[in-house]
Structure formats: structure tokens, C-alpha cells
C-alpha atoms as a PDB file:
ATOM      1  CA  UNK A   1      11.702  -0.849  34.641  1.00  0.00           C
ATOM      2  CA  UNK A   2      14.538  -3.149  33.464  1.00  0.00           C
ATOM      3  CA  UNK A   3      12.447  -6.036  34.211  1.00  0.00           C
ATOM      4  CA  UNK A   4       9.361  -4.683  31.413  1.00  0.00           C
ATOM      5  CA  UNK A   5      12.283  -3.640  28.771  1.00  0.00           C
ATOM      6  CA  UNK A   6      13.271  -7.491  29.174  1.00  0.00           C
ATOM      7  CA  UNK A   7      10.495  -9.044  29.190  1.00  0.00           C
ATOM      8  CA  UNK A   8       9.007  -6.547  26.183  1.00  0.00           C
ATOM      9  CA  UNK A   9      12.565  -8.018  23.827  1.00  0.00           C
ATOM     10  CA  UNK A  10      11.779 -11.651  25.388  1.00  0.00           C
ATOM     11  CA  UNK A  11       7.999 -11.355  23.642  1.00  0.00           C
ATOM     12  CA  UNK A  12       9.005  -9.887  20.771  1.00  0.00           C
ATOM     13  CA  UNK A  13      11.605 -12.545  19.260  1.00  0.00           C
ATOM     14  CA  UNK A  14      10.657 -16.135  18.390  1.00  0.00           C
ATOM     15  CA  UNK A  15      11.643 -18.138  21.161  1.00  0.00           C
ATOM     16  CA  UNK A  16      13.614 -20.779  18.927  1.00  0.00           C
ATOM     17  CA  UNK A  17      15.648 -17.919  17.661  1.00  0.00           C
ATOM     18  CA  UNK A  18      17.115 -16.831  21.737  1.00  0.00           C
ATOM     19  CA  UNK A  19      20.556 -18.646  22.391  1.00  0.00           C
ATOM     20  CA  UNK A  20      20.655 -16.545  25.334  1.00  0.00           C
ATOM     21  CA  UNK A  21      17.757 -14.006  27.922  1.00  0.00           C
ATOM     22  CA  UNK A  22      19.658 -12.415  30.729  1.00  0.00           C
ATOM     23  CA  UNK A  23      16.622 -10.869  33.317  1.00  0.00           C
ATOM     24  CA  UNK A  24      18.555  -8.425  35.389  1.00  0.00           C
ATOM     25  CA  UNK A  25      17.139  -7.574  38.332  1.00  0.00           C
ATOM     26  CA  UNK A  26      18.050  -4.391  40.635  1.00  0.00           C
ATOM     27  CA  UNK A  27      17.000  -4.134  44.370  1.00  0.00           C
ATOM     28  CA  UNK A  28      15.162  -7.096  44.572  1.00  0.00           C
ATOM     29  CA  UNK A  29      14.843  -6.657  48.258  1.00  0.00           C
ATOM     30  CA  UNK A  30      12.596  -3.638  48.143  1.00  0.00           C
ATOM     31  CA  UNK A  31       9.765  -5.631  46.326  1.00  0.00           C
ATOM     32  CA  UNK A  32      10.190  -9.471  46.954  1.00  0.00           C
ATOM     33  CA  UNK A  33       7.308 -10.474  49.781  1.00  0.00           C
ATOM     34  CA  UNK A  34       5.286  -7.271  48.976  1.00  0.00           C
ATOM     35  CA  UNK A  35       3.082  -8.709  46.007  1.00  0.00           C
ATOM     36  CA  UNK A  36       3.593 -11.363  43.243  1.00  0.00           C
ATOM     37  CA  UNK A  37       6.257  -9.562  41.773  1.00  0.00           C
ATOM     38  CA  UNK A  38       8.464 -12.746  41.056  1.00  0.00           C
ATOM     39  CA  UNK A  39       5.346 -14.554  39.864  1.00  0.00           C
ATOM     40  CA  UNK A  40       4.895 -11.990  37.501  1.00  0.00           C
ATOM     41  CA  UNK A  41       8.122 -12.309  35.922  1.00  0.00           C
ATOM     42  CA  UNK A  42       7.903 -16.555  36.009  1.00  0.00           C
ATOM     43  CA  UNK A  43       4.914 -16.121  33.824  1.00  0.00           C
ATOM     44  CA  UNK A  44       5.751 -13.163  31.402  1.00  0.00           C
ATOM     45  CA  UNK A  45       9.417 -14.464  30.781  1.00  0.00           C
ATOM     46  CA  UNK A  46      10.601 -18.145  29.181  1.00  0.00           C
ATOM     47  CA  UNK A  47      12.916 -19.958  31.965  1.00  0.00           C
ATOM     48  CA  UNK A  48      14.482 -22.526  30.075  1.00  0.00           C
ATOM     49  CA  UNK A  49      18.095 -23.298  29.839  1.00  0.00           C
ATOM     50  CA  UNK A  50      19.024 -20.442  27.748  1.00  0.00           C
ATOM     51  CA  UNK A  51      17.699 -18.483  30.760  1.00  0.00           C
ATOM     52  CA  UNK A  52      20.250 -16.528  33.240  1.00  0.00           C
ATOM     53  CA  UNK A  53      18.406 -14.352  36.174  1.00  0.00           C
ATOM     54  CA  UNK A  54      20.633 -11.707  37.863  1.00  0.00           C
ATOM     55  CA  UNK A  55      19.660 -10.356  40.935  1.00  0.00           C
ATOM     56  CA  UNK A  56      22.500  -7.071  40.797  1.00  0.00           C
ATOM     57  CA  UNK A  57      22.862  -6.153  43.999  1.00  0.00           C
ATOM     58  CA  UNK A  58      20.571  -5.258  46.909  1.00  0.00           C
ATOM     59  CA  UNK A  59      18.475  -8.398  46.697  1.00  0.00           C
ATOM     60  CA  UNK A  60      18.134  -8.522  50.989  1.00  0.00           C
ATOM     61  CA  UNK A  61      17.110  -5.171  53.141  1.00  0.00           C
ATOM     62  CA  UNK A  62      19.129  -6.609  56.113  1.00  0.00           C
ATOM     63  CA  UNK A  63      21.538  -9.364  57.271  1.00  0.00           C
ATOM     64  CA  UNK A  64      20.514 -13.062  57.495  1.00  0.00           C
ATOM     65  CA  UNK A  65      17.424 -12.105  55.491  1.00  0.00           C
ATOM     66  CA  UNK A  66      17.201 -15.923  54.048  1.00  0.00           C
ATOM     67  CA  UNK A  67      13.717 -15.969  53.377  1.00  0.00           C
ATOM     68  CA  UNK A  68      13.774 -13.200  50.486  1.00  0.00           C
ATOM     69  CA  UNK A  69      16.847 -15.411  49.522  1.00  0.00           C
ATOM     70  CA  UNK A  70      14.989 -18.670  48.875  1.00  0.00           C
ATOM     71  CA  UNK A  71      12.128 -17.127  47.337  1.00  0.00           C
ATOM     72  CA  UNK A  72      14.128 -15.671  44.591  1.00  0.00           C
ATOM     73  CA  UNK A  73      16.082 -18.366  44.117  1.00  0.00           C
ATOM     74  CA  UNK A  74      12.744 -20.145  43.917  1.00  0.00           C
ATOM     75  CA  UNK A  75      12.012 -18.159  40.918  1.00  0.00           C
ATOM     76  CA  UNK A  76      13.883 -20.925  38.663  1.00  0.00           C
ATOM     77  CA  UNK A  77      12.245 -24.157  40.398  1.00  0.00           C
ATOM     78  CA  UNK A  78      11.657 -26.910  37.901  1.00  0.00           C
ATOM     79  CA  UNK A  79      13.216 -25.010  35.040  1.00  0.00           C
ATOM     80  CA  UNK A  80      16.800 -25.143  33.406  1.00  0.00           C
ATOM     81  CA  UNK A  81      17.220 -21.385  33.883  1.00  0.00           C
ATOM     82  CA  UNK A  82      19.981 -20.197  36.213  1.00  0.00           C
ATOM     83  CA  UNK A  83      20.364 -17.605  39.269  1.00  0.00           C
ATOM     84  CA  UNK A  84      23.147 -15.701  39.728  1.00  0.00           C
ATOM     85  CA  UNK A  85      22.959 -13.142  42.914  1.00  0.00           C
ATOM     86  CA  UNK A  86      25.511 -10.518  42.342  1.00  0.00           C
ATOM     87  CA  UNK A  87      26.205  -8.293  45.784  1.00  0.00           C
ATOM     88  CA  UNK A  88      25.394  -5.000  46.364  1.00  0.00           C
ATOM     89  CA  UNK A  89      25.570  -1.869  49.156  1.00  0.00           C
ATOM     90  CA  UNK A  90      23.356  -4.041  50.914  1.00  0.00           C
ATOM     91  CA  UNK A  91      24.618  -7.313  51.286  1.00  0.00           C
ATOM     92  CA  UNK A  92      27.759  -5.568  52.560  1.00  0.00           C
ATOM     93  CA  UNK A  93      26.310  -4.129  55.463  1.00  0.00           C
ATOM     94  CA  UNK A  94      25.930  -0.788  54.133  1.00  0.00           C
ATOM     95  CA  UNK A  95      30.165  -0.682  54.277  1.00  0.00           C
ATOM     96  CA  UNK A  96      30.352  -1.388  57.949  1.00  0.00           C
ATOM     97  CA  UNK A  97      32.264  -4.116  59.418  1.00  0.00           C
ATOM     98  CA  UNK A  98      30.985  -7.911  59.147  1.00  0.00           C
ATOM     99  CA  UNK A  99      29.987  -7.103  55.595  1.00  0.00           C
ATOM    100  CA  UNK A 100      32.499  -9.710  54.204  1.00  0.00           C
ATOM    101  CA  UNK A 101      31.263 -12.127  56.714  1.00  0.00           C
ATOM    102  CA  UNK A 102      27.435 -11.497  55.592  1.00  0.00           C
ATOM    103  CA  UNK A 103      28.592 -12.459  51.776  1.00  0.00           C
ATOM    104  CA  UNK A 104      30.253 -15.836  53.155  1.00  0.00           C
ATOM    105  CA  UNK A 105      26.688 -16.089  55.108  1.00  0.00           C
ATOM    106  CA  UNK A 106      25.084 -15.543  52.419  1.00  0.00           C
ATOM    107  CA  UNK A 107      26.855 -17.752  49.731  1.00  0.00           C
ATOM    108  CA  UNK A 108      26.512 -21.236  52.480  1.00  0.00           C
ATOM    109  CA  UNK A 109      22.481 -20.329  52.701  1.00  0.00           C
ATOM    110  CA  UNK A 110      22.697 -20.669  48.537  1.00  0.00           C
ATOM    111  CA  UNK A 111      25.195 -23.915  48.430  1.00  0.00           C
ATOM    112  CA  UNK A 112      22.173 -25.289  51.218  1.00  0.00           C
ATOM    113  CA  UNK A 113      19.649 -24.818  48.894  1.00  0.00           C
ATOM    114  CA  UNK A 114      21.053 -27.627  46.891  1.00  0.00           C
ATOM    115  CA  UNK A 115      20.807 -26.543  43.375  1.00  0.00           C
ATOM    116  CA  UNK A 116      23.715 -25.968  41.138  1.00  0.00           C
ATOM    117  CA  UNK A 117      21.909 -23.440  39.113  1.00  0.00           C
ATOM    118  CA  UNK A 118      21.936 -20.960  41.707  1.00  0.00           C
ATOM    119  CA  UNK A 119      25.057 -19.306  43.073  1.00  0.00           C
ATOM    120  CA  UNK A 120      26.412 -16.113  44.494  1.00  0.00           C
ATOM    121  CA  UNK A 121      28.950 -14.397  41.291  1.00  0.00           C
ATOM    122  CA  UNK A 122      31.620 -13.829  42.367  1.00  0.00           C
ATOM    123  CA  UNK A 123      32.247 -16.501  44.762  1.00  0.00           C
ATOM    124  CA  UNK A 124      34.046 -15.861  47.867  1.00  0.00           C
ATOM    125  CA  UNK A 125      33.207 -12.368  48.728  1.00  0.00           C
ATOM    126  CA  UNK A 126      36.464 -12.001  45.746  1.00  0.00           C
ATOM    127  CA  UNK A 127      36.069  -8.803  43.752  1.00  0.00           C
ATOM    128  CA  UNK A 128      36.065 -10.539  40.203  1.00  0.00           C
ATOM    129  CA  UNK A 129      36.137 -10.221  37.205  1.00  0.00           C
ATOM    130  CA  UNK A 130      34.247 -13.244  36.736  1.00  0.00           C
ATOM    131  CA  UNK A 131      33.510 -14.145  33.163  1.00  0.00           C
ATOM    132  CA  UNK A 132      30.634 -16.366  32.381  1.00  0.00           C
ATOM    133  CA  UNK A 133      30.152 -17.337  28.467  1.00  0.00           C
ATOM    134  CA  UNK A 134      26.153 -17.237  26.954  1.00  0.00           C
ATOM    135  CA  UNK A 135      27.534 -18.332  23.420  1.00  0.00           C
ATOM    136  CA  UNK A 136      30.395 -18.035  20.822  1.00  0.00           C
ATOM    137  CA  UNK A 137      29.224 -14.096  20.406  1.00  0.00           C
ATOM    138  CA  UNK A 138      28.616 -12.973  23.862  1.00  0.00           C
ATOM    139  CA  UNK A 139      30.110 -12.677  27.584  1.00  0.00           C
ATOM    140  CA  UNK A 140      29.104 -11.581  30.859  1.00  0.00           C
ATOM    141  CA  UNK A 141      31.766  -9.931  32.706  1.00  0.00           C
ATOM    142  CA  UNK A 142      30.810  -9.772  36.793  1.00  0.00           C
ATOM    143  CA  UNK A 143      32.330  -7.328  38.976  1.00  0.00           C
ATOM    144  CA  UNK A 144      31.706  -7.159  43.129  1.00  0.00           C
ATOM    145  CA  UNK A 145      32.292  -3.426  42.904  1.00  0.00           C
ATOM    146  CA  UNK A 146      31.184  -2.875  46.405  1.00  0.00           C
ATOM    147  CA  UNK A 147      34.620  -5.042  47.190  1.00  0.00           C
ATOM    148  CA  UNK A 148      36.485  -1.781  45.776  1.00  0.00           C
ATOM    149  CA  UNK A 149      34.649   0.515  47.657  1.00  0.00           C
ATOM    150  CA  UNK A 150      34.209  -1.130  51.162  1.00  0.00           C
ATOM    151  CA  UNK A 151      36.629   0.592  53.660  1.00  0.00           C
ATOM    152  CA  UNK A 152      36.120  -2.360  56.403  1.00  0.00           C
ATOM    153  CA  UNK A 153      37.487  -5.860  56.028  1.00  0.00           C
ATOM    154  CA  UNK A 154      37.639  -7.744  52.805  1.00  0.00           C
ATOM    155  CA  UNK A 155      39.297 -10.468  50.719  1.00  0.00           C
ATOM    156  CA  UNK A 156      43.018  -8.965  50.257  1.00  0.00           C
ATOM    157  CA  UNK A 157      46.514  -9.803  49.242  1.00  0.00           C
ATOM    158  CA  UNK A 158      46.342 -12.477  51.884  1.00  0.00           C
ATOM    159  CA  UNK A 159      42.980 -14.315  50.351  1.00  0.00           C
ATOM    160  CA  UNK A 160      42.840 -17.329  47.516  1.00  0.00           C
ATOM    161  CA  UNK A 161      40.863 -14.930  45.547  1.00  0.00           C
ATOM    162  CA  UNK A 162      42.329 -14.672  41.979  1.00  0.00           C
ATOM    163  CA  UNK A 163      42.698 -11.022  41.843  1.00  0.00           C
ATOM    164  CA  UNK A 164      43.767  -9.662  44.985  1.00  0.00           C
ATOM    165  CA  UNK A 165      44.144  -5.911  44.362  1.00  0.00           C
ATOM    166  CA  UNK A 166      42.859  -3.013  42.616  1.00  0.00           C
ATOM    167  CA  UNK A 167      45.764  -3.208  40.084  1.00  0.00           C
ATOM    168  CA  UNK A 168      45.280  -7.347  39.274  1.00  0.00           C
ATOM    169  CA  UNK A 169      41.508  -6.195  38.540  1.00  0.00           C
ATOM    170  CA  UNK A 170      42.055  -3.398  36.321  1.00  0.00           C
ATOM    171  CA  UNK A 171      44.558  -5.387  34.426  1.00  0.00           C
ATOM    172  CA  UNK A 172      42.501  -8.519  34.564  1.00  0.00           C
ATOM    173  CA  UNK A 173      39.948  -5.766  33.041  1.00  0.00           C
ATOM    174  CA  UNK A 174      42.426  -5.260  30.325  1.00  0.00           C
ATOM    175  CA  UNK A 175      42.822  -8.673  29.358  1.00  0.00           C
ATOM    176  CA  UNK A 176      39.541  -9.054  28.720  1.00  0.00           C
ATOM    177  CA  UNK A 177      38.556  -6.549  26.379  1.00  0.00           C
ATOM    178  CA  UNK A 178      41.500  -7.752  24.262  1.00  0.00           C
ATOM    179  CA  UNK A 179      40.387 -11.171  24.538  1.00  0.00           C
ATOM    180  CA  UNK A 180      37.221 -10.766  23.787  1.00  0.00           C
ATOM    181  CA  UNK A 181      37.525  -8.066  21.086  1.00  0.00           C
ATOM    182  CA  UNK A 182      34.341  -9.404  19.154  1.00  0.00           C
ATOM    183  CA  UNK A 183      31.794 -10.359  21.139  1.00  0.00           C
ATOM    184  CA  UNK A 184      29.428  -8.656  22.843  1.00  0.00           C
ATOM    185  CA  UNK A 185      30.307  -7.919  26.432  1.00  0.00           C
ATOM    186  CA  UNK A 186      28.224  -7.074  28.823  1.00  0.00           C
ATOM    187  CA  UNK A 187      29.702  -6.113  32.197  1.00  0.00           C
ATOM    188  CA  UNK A 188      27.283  -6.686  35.308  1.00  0.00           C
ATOM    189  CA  UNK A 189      28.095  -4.912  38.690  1.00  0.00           C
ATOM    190  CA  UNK A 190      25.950  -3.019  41.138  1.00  0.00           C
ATOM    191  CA  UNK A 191      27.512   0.399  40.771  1.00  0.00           C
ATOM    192  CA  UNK A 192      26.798   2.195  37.593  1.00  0.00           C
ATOM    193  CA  UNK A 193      30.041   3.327  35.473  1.00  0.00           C
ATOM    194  CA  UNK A 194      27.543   6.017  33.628  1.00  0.00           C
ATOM    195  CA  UNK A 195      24.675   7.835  35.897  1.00  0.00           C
ATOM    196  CA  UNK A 196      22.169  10.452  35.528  1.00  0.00           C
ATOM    197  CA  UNK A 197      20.791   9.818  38.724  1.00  0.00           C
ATOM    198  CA  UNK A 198      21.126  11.466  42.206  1.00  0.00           C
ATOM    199  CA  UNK A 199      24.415   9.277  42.923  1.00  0.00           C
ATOM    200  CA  UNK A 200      25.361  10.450  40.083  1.00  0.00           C
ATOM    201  CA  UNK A 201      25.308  14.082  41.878  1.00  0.00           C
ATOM    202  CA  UNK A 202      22.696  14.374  39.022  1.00  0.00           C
ATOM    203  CA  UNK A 203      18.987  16.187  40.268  1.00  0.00           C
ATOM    204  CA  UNK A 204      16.069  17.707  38.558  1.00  0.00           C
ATOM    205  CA  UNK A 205      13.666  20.471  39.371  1.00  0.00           C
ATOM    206  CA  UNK A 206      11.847  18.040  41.547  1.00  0.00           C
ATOM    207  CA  UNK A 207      14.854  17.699  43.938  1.00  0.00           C
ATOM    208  CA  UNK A 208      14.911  21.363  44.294  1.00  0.00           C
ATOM    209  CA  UNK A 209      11.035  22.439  44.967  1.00  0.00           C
ATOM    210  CA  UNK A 210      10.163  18.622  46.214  1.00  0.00           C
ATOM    211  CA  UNK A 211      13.204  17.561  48.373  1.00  0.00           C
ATOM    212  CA  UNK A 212      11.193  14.972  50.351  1.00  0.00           C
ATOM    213  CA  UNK A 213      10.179  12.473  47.458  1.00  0.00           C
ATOM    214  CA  UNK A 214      13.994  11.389  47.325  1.00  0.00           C
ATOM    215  CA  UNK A 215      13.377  10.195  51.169  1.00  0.00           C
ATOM    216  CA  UNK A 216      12.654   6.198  51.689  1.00  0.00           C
ATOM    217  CA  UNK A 217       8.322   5.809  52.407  1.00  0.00           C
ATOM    218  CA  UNK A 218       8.092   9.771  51.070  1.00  0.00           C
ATOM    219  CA  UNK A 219       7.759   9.123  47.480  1.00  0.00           C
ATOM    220  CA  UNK A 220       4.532  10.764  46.936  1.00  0.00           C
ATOM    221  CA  UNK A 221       5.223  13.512  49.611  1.00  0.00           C
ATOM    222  CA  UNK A 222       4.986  16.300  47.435  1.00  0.00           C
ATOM    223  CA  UNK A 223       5.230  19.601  50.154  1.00  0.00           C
ATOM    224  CA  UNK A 224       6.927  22.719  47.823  1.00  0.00           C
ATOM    225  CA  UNK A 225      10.073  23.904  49.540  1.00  0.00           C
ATOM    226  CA  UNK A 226      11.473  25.973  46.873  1.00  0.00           C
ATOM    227  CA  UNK A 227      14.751  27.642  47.346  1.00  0.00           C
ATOM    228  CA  UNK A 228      15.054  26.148  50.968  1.00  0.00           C
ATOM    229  CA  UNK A 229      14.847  22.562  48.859  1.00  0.00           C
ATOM    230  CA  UNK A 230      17.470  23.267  46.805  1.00  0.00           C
ATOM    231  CA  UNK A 231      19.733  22.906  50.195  1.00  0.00           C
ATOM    232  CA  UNK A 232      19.794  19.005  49.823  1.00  0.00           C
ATOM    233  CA  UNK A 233      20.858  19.009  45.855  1.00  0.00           C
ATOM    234  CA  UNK A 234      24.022  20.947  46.671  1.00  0.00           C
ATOM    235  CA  UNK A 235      24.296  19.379  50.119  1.00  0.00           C
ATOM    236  CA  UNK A 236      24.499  15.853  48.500  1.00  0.00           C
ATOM    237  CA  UNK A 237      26.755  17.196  45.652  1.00  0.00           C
ATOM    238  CA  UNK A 238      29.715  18.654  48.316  1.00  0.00           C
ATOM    239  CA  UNK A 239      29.625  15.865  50.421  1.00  0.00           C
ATOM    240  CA  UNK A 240      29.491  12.476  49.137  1.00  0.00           C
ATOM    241  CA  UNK A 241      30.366   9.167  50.260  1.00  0.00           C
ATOM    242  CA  UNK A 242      31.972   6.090  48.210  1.00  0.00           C
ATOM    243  CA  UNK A 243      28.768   5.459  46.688  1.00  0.00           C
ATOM    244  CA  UNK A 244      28.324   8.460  44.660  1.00  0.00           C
ATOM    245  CA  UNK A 245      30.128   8.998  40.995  1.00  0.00           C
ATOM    246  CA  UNK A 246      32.142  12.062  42.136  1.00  0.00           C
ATOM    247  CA  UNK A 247      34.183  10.482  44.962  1.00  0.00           C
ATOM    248  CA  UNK A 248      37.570   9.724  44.185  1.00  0.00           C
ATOM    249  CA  UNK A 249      37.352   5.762  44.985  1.00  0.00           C
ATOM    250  CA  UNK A 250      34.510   5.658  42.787  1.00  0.00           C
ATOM    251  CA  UNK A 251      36.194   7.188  40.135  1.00  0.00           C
ATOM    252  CA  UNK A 252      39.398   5.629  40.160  1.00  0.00           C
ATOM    253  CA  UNK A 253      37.262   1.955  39.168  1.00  0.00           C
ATOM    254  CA  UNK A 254      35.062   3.738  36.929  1.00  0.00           C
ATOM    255  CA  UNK A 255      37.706   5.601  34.550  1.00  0.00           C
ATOM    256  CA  UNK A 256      40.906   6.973  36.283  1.00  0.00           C
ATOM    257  CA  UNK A 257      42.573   3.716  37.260  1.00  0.00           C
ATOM    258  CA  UNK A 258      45.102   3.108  39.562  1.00  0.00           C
ATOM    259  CA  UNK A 259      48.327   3.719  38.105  1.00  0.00           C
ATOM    260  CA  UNK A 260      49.243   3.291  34.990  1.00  0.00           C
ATOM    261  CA  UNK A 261      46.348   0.560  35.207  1.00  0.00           C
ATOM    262  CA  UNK A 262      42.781   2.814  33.893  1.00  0.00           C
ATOM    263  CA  UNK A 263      39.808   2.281  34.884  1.00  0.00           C
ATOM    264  CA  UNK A 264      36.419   0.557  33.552  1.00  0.00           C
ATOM    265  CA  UNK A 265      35.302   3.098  31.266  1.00  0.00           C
ATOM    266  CA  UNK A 266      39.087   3.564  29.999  1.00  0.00           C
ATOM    267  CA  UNK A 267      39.713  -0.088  29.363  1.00  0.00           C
ATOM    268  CA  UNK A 268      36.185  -0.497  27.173  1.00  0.00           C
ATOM    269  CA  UNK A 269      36.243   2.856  25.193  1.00  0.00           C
ATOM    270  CA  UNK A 270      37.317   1.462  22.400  1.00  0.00           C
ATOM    271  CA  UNK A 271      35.114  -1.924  22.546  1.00  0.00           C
ATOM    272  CA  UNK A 272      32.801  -2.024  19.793  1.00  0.00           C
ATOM    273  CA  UNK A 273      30.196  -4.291  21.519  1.00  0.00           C
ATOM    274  CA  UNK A 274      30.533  -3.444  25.261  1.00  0.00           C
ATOM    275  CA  UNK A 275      27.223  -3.077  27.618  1.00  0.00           C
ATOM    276  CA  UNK A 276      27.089  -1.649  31.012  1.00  0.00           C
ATOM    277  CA  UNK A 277      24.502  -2.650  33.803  1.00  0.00           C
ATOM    278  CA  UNK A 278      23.864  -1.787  36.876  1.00  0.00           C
ATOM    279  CA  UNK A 279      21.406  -1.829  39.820  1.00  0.00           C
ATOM    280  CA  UNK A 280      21.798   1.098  41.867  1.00  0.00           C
ATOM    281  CA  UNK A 281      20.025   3.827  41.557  1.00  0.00           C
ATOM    282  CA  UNK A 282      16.058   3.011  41.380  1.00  0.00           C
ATOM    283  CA  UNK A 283      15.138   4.230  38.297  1.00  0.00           C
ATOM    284  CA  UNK A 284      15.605   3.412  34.713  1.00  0.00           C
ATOM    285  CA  UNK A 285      18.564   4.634  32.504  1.00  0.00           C
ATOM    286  CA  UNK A 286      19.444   3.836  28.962  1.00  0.00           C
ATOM    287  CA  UNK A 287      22.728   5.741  28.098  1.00  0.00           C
ATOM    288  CA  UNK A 288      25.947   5.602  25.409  1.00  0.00           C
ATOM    289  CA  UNK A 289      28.808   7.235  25.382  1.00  0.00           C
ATOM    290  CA  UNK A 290      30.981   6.143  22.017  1.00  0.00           C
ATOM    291  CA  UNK A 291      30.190   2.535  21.515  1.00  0.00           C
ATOM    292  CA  UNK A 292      29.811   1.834  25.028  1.00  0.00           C
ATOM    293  CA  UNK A 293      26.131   1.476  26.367  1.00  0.00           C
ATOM    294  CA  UNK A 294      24.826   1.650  29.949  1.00  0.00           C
ATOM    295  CA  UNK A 295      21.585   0.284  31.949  1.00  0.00           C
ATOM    296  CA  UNK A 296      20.639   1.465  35.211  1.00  0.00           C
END
């Protein structure tokens, strides 16, 4: 769905008026090799040079999945557009061990392909922030936030990474929205920092009377359970993991902070031009909250 909102604004501005077209693209993986989904957007969508494609996390199913790899980086061939594949839940192992060791995996296969245009953001398996400038009004801000969350091994106090703990980041964070006061910012990572969906401990009616649609290949499952349904909604709600809104973790990168240091949400309340995105849940979200926007 974020994919037809941008290419929708792509066909609806004269092209010599774009100085910048960001295509942001959540869980890639899930669709890429299932029908022409990337050919689709190659010919609805200008790829020039003032084209950036973000694949935001989840853009492989498994490890050492190199062939859904090339084919979205293939997306830009023979175009001055650029690819930037941000990680996700995924490309961390799903929080287990090795995860950091997939990312470095990951990021050689990309350097092999041999095109400048393409490259893992941030580099390193690092956390970020990493800023990249569109034009003198606008910034994109790229967090790993899986880095935050991940209880197995990652780049620490001990790495070359710039910002080597929760507190440089936040701060870093800081720096930024006083930096970059007037432009437009629009921070990229693959957890949301605003959420209506279920990892958002947000569910509808349908959760509670159709509790098996929310299950992987039982979308269109629809067996009434009432009552007896409602069991998952408040299961999921009073036990969560990292990746859901209410856990502590979570929270502490999304507004509370560490410290003195707050978090995301904190930092950018005040920011008059600040946009959230995110690729997490798999649905479409378009909220605010002050002058703070989010896509999901």
C-alpha cells in the first residue's frame, strides 16, 4: 500500500518539478519471486537520479537468501536511481544469534554486485543514525532499530561503529533535530515509533471473532470463534516480546530514552517538518501526532 500512495504522488507532479522520489518498500521478501511485483514498480515509477528505493526491513524470508537480494537490487539496472536496503526482524535472524553475522553476509553479497548505487544503510551492522541529504530542504535520517532491540551479539562499545551505545544514539538523535531544524526530515527504520497495528497491541473486531486471519497462509481463513477468539488479543497484549510497542526496550527508543537522553518521539516533538516510516507491520498506516507524521 505504500508502494500505490508513491507511485499515485510520483504521477501526479510534473516530473521536471521532483528534486527528490523516495519508494519505500516494506517486507519485500514476502512478494519478490511470487509475480512481477518489482516490474510493476520499474514501469509505474521514474528511476532516474533523483530516485532513492528503500527496501525497510524484511527484504529476505531467511539467511543467505541472495537471489531475492540481486533481484531487487536489479530493480535500478541501467538507471541513476539508488538502493538502499535498510535491515529488519528478518535479516537479524529473527533476534537469535548469528544475526550480526547475516548483516555482514549480507552487506559483502551487495559490495559483489559491483554497483555503487546500491548499499546496505547503515553500514556495518552499526545502529546509525545515518543521515543521507535529497536536497537543501530535506534529509533522510536511517536508524537499524533492530540493533537496539537484538538481545544476541552486536556491534558494541568495542566496534568502529560511530555510535556505540544507546545513549551516543539518542544524543546523536538530538543533534540532529537541532541541526536540521528546517528541513524536512524523514526518519526511516523498520520499527514503527507510532502503530495502530497488532504490534502495536492494537486489534479490531476481526481479531476477536476471526483469530486465524492474523496467522501466516490463513489470511482468508475466516472460521467465527467469538469469545474463545478474543483469547489471542489479550494473550498477545500481556505477553509481548521486543517487537511489540508496549515492551519496555521498545519504548525506551521510541519515547522514554535512556537517561536523561529521550527517546525518538521525545527528541522530534517539537520538529515542524519531521516524517516517520516504517515497515513492520503489513498494512498501511497514515498517522500524526503534533507535527510529527508516521507511515507504516
Amino acid at each position: 500500500m505504500k508502494l500505490i500512495l508513491a507511485m499515485m504522488w510520483s504521477l501526479t507532479v510534473d516530473a521536471q518539478d521532483v528534486t527528490s522520489r523516495l519508494i519505500v518498500i516494506g517486507n519485500a521478501g514476502e512478494v519478490v519471486g511470487k509475480g512481477p511485483f518489482l516490474q510493476l514498480v520499474r514501469n509505474t515509477v521514474a528511476f532516474d537520479s533523483n530516485t532513492i528505493v528503500v527496501y525497510l526491513g524484511n527484504y529476505t524470508k531467511q539467511p543467505g537468501d541472495t537471489a531475492t537480494m540481486a533481484a531487487e537490487a536489479g530493480i535500478i539496472a541501467n538507471t541513476g536511481a539508488k538502493a538502499f536496503f535498510v535491515p529488519g526482524f528478518n535479516e537479524w535472524m529473527k533476534g537469535r544469534e548469528g544475526g550480526y553475522r547475516n548483516l555482514l553476509d549480507q552487506q559483502r553479497f551487495l559490495a559483489g554486485l559491483d554497483n555503487g548505487k546500491v548499499k546496505m544503510l547503515p553500514a556495518d551492522g552499526c545502529s546509525g543514525p545515518e543521515t543521507v541529504e535529497l536536497d537543501n530542504d530535506a534529509e533522510l535520517v536511517v536508524l537499524n532499530s533492530q540493533w537496539w532491540l537484538h538481545e544476541r551479539s552486536t556491534r558494541g562499545v568495542e566496534s568502529e561503529c560511530k555510535y556505540r551505545t544507546r545513549e551516543e544514539i539518542l544524543g546523536e538523535i538530538e543533534d540532529i533535530v537541532m541541526d536540521e531544524w528546517d528541513k524536512m526530515v524523514l526518519v526511516l527504520s523498520y520499527h514503527p515509533m507510532k502503530n495502530t497495528g497488532v504490534h502495536g497491541s492494537t486489534f479490531g473486531w476481526k481479531q476477536h471473532v476471526f483469530p486465524f486471519t492474523d496467522i501466516r497462509g490463513l489470511n482468508s481463513f475466516y472460521l467465527p470463534v467469538p469469545v474463545l477468539g478474543s483469547i489471542y488479543p489479550i494473550t498477545r497484549n500481556a505477553i509481548t516480546t521486543n517487537q511489540h510497542r508496549n515492551n519496555s526496550t521498545y519504548r525506551s527508543l521510541e519515547e522514554t530514552g535512556i537517561s536523561h537522553v529521550p527517546g525518538l518521539k521525545k527528541a522530534f516533538k517539537d520538529s515542524p517538518h519531521t516524517l516517520f516510516i516504517a515497515g513492520q507491520e503489513h498494512n498501511m498506516q497514515l498517522l500524526s501526532e503534533g507535527d510529527i507524521a508516521s507511515e507504516e
